[in-house]
C-alpha atoms as a PDB file:
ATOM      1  CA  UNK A   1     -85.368  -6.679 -29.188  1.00  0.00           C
ATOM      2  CA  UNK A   2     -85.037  -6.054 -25.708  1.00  0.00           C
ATOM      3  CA  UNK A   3     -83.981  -2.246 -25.245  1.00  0.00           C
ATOM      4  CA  UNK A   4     -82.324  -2.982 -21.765  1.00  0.00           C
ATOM      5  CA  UNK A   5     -79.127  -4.069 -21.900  1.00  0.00           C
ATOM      6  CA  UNK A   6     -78.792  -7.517 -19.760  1.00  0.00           C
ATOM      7  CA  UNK A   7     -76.717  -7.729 -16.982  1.00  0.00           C
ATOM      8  CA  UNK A   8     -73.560  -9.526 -18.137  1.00  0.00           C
ATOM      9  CA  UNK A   9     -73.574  -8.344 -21.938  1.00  0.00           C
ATOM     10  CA  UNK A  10     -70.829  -6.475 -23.108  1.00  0.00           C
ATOM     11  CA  UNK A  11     -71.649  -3.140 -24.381  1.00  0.00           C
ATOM     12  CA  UNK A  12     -70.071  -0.167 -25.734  1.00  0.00           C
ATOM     13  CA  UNK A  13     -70.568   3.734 -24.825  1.00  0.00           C
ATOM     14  CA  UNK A  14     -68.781   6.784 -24.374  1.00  0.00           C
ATOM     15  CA  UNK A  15     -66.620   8.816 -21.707  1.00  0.00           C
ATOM     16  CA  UNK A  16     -68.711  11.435 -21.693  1.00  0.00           C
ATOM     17  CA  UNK A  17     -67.101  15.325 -21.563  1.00  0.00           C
ATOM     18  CA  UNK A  18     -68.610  15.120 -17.368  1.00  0.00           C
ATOM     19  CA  UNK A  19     -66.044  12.187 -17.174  1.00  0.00           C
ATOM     20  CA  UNK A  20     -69.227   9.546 -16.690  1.00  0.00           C
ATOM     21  CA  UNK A  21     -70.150   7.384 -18.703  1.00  0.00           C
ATOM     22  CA  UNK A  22     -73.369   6.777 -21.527  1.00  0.00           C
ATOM     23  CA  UNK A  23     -74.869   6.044 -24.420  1.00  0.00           C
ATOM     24  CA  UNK A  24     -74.603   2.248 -24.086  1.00  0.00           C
ATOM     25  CA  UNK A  25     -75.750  -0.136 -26.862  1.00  0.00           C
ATOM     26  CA  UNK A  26     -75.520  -3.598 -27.071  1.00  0.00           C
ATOM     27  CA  UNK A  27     -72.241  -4.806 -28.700  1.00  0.00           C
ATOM     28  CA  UNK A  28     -75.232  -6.842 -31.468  1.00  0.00           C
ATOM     29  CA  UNK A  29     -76.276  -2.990 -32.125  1.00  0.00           C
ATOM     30  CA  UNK A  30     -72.948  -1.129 -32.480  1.00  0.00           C
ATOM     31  CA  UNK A  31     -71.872   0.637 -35.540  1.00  0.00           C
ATOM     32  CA  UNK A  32     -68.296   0.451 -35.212  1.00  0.00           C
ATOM     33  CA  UNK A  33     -67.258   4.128 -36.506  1.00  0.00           C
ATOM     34  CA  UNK A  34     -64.500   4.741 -38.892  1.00  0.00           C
ATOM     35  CA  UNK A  35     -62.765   6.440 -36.058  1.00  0.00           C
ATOM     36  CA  UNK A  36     -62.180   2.442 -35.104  1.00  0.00           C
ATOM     37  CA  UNK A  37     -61.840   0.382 -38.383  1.00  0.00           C
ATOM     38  CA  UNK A  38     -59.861   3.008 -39.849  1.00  0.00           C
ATOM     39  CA  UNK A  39     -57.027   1.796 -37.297  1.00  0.00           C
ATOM     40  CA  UNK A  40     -57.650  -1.832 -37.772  1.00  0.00           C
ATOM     41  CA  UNK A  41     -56.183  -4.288 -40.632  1.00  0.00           C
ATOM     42  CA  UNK A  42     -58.342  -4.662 -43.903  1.00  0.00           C
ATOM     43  CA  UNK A  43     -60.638  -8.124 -43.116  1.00  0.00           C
ATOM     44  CA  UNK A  44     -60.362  -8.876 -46.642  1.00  0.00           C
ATOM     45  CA  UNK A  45     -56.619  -9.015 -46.261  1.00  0.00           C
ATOM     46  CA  UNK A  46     -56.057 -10.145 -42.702  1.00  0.00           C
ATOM     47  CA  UNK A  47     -57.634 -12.556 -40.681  1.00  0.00           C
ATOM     48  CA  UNK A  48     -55.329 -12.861 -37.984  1.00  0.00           C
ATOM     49  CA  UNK A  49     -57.190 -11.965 -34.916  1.00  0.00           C
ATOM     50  CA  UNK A  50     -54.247 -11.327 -32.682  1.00  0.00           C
ATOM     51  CA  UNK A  51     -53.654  -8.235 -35.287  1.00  0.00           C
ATOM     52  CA  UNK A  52     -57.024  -7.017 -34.535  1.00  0.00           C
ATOM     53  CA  UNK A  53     -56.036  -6.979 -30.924  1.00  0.00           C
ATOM     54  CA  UNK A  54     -53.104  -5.106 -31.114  1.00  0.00           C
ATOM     55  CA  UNK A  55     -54.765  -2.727 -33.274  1.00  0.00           C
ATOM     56  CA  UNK A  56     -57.124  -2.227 -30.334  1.00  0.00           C
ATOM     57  CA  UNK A  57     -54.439  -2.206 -27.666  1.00  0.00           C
ATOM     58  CA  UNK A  58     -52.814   0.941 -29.775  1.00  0.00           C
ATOM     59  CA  UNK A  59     -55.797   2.728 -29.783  1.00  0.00           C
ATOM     60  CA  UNK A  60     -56.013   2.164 -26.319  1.00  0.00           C
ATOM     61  CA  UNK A  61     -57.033   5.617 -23.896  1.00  0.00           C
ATOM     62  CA  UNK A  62     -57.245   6.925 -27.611  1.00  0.00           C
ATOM     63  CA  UNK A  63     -60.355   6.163 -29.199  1.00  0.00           C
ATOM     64  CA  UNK A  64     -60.822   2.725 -27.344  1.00  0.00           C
ATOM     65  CA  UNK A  65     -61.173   1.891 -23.592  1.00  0.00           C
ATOM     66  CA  UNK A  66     -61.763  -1.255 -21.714  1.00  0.00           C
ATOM     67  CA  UNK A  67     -60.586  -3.981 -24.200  1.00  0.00           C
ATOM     68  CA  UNK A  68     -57.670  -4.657 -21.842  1.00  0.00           C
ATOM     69  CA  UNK A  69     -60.610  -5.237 -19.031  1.00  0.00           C
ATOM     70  CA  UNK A  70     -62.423  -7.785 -20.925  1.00  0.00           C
ATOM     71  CA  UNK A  71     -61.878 -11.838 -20.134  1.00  0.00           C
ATOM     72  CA  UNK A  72     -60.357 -13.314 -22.693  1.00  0.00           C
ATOM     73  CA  UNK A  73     -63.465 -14.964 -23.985  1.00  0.00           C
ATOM     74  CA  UNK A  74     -65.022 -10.954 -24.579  1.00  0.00           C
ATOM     75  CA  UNK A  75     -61.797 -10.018 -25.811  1.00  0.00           C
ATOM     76  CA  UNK A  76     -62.843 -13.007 -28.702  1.00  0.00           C
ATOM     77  CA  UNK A  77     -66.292 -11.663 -28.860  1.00  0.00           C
ATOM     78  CA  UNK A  78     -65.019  -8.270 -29.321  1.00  0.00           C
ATOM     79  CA  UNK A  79     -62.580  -8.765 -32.300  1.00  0.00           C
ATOM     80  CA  UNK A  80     -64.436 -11.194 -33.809  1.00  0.00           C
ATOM     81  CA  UNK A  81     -67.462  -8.223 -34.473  1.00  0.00           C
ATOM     82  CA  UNK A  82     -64.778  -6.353 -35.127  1.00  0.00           C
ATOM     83  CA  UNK A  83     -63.164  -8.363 -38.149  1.00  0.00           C
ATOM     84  CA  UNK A  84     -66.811  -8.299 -40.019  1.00  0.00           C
ATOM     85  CA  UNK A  85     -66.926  -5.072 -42.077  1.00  0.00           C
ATOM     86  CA  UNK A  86     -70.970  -5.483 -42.210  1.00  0.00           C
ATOM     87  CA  UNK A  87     -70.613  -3.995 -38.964  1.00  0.00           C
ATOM     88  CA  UNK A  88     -68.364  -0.763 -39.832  1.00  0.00           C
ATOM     89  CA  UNK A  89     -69.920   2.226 -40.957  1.00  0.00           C
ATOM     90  CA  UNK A  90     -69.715   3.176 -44.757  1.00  0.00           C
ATOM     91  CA  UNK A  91     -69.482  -0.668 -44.970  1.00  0.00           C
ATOM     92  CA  UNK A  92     -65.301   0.369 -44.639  1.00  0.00           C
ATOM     93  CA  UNK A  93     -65.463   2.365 -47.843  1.00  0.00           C
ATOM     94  CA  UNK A  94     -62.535   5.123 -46.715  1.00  0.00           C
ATOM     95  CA  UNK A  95     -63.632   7.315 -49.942  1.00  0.00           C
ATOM     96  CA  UNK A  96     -67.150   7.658 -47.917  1.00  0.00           C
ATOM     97  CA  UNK A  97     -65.882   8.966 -44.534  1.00  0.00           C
ATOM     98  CA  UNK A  98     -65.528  12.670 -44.791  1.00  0.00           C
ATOM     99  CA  UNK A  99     -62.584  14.662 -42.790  1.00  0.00           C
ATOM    100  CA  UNK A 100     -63.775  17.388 -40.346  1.00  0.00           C
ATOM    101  CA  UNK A 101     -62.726  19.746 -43.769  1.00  0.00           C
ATOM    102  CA  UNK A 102     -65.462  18.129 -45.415  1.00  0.00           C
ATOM    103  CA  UNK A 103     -63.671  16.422 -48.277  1.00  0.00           C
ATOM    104  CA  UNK A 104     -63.781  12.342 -48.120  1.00  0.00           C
ATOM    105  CA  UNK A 105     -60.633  10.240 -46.320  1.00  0.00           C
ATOM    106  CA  UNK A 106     -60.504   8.468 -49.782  1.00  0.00           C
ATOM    107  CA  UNK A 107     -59.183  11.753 -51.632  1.00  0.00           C
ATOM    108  CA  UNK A 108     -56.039  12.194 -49.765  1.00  0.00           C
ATOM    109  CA  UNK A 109     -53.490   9.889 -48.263  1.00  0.00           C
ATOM    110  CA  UNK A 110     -54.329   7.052 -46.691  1.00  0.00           C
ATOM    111  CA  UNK A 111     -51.403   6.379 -43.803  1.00  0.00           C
ATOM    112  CA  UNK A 112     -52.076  10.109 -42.634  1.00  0.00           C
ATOM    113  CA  UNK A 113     -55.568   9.376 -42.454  1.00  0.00           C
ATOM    114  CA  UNK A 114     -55.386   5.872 -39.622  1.00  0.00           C
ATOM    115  CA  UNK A 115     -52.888   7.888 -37.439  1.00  0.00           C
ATOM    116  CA  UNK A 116     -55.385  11.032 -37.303  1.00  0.00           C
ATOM    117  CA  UNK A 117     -57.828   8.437 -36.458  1.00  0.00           C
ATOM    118  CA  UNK A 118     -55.826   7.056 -33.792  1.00  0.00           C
ATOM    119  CA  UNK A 119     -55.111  10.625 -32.326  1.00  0.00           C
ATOM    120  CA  UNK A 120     -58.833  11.924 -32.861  1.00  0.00           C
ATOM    121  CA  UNK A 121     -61.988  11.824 -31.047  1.00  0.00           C
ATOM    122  CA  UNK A 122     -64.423   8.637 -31.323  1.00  0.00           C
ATOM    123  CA  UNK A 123     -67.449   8.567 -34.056  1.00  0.00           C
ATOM    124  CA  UNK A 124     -70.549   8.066 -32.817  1.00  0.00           C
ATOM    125  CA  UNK A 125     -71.394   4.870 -31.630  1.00  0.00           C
ATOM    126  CA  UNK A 126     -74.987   4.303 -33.725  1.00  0.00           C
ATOM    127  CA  UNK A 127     -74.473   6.361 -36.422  1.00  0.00           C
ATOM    128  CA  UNK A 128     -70.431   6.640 -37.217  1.00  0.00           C
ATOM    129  CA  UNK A 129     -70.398  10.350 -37.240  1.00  0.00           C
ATOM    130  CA  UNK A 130     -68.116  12.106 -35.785  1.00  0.00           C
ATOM    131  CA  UNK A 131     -68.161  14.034 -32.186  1.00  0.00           C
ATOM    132  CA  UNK A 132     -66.635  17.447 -30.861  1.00  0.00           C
ATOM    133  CA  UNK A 133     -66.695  16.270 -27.445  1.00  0.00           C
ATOM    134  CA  UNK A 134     -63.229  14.314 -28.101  1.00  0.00           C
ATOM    135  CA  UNK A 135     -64.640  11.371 -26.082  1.00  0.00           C
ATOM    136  CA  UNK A 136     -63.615   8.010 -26.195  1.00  0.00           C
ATOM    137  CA  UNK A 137     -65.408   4.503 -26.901  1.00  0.00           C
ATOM    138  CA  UNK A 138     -65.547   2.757 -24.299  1.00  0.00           C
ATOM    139  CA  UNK A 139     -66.299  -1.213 -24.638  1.00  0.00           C
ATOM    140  CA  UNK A 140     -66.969  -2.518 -21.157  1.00  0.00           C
ATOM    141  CA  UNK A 141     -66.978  -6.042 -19.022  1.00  0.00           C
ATOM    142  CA  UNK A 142     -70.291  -6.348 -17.364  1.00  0.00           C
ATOM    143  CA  UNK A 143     -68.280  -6.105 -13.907  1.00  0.00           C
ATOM    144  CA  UNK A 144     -67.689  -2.232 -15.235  1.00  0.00           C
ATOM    145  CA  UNK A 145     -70.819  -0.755 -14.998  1.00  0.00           C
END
C-alpha cells in the first residue's frame, strides 16, 4: 500500500491539543474506536443507514468532526465502513473495552456507557485505545486539508 494518502481520499485524524490537525490514515486503514461504535446502532440489528448518520450527527464536535462537510456520496462511504463491525475495534465486543477505571464496559450498564462515550475523548484512531488529550476524530473531505 501506498503510505501517502492521495489527494481526494477521505481520511480520518485528530484535533490535536495545538488545535491542528494529524495523524491521518486512510479511511481503508481506520480502526474505528469504541469511543465511535459505542454511539452507533448494533449492525446486527440495524441496517438503516440514515440511523448511522444521525448517530454521527450527535456525536458531532464530540468525538466526531467533519461528517456534516462530506458530499453526500462520502457521507455513503463513511457510514457504510461504519456499519461493518470488522472494522471496530474489539470486533464491537463492549465486555472487551475497558473504562479509564480499568474494569471492562461489559461489566456495568450499558446506556451509561454510549452517553460517556458521546461526552468523552476519541480512541485512537489505529489502535482503539483511548487518549488523555480529549481530542476529537476528525473525518475530513479532501477540500479540508
Amino acid at each position: 500500500d501506498n503510505p501517502f494518502i492521495e489527494k481526494g481520499a477521505l481520511r480520518v485524524g485528530f484535533v490535536l491539543e495545538s488545535g491542528g490537525y494529524g495523524l491521518w490514515v486512510h479511511l481503508s486503514c481506520w480502526r474505528v474506536p469504541s469511543r465511535i461504535w459505542m454511539g452507533l446502532p448494533d449492525p446486527s440489528k440495524c441496517r438503516d443507514a440514515k440511523q448511522f448518520l444521525a448517530a454521527c450527527e450527535r456525536m458531532n464536535q464530540l468525538t466526531l468532526c467533519g461528517v456534516e462537510e462530506l458530499t453526500p456520496g462520502q457521507r455513503r462511504m463513511f457510514v457504510k465502513y461504519l456499519m461493518s463491525k470488522k472494522h471496530w475495534t474489539f470486533g464491537g465486543a463492549a465486555e472487551k473495552v475497558k473504562r479509564r477505571g480499568g474494569e471492562a464496559r461489559g461489566s456495568g450498564g450499558g446506556q451509561q456507557e454510549a452517553t460517556e462515550t458521546n461526552a468523552g475523548s476519541s480512541g485512537n484512531a489505529t489502535e482503539g485505545s483511548s487518549t488523555d488529550a480529549g481530542s476529537s476524530l476528525v473525518v475530513a473531505a479532501p477540500s479540508f486539508v
